[in-house]
Protein backbone atom coordinates (compact mmCIF):
# COMPACT_ATOMS: atom_id res chain seq x y z
CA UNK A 1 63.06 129.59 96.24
CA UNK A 2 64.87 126.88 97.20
CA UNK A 3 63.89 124.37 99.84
CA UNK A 4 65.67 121.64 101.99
CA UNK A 5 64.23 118.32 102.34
CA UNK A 6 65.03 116.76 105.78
CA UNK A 7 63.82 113.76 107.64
CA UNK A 8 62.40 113.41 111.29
CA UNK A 9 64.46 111.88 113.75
CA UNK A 10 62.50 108.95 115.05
CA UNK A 11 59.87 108.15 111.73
CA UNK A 12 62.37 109.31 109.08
CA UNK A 13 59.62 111.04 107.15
CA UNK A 14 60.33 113.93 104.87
CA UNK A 15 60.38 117.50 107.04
CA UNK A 16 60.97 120.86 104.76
CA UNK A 17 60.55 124.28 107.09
CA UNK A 18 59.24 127.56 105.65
CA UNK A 19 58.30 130.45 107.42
CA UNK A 20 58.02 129.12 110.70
CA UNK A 21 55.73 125.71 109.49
CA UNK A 22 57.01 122.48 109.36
CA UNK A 23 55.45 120.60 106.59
CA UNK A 24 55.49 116.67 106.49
CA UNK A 25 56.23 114.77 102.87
CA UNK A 26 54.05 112.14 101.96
CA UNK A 27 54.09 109.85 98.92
CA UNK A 28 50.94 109.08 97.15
CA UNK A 29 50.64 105.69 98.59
CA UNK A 30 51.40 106.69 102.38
CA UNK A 31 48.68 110.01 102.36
CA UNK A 32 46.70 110.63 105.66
CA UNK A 33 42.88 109.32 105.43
CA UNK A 34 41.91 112.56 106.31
CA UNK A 35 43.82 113.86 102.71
CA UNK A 36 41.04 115.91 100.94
CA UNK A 37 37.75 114.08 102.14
CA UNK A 38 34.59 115.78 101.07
CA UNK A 39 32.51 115.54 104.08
CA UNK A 40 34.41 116.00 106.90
CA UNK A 41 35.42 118.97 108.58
CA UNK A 42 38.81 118.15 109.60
CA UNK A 43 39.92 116.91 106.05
CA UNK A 44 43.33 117.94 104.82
CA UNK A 45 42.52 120.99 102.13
CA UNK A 46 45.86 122.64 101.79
CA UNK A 47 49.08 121.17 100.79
CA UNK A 48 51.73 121.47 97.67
CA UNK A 49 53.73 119.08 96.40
CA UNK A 50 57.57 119.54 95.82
CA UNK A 51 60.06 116.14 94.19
CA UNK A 52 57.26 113.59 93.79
CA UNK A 53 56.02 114.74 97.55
CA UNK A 54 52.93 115.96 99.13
CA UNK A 55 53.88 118.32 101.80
CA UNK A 56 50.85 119.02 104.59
CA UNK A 57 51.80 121.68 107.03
CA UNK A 58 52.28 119.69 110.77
CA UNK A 59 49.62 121.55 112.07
CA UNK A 60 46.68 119.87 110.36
CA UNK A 61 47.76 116.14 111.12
CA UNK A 62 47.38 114.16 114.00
CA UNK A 63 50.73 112.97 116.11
CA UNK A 64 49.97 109.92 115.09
CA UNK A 65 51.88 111.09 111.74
CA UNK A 66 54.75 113.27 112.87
CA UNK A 67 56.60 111.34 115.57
């Protein structure tokens, strides 16, 4: 399966869409706080990682991220 890398219009961050999600690309050094804390409930849990990127579905970040 090949997927397409694009960027968002106003923060330029990395955008891939699959099945109707839009997933958000994050480098190691720019991940959410929220990225795979153990004790809270809203902690980021799912994501996969595609050209040196960690993509987290839009859905499970704040706006604060996507803009």
């Amino acid at each position: 399966m090949s997927l397409t890398i694009k960027t968002t219009k106003i923060s330029k961050l990395p955008l891939i869409r699959s099945n109707r999600k839009r997933y958000i690309g994050f480098t190691v050094s720019s991940l959410p706080k929220n990225f795979a804390e153990v004790a809270k409930d809203s902690a980021v849990r799912e994501w996969f990682n595609y050209n040196g990127l960690t993509f987290i579905s839009a859905s499970l970040l704040s706006l604060t991220h996507i803009k």
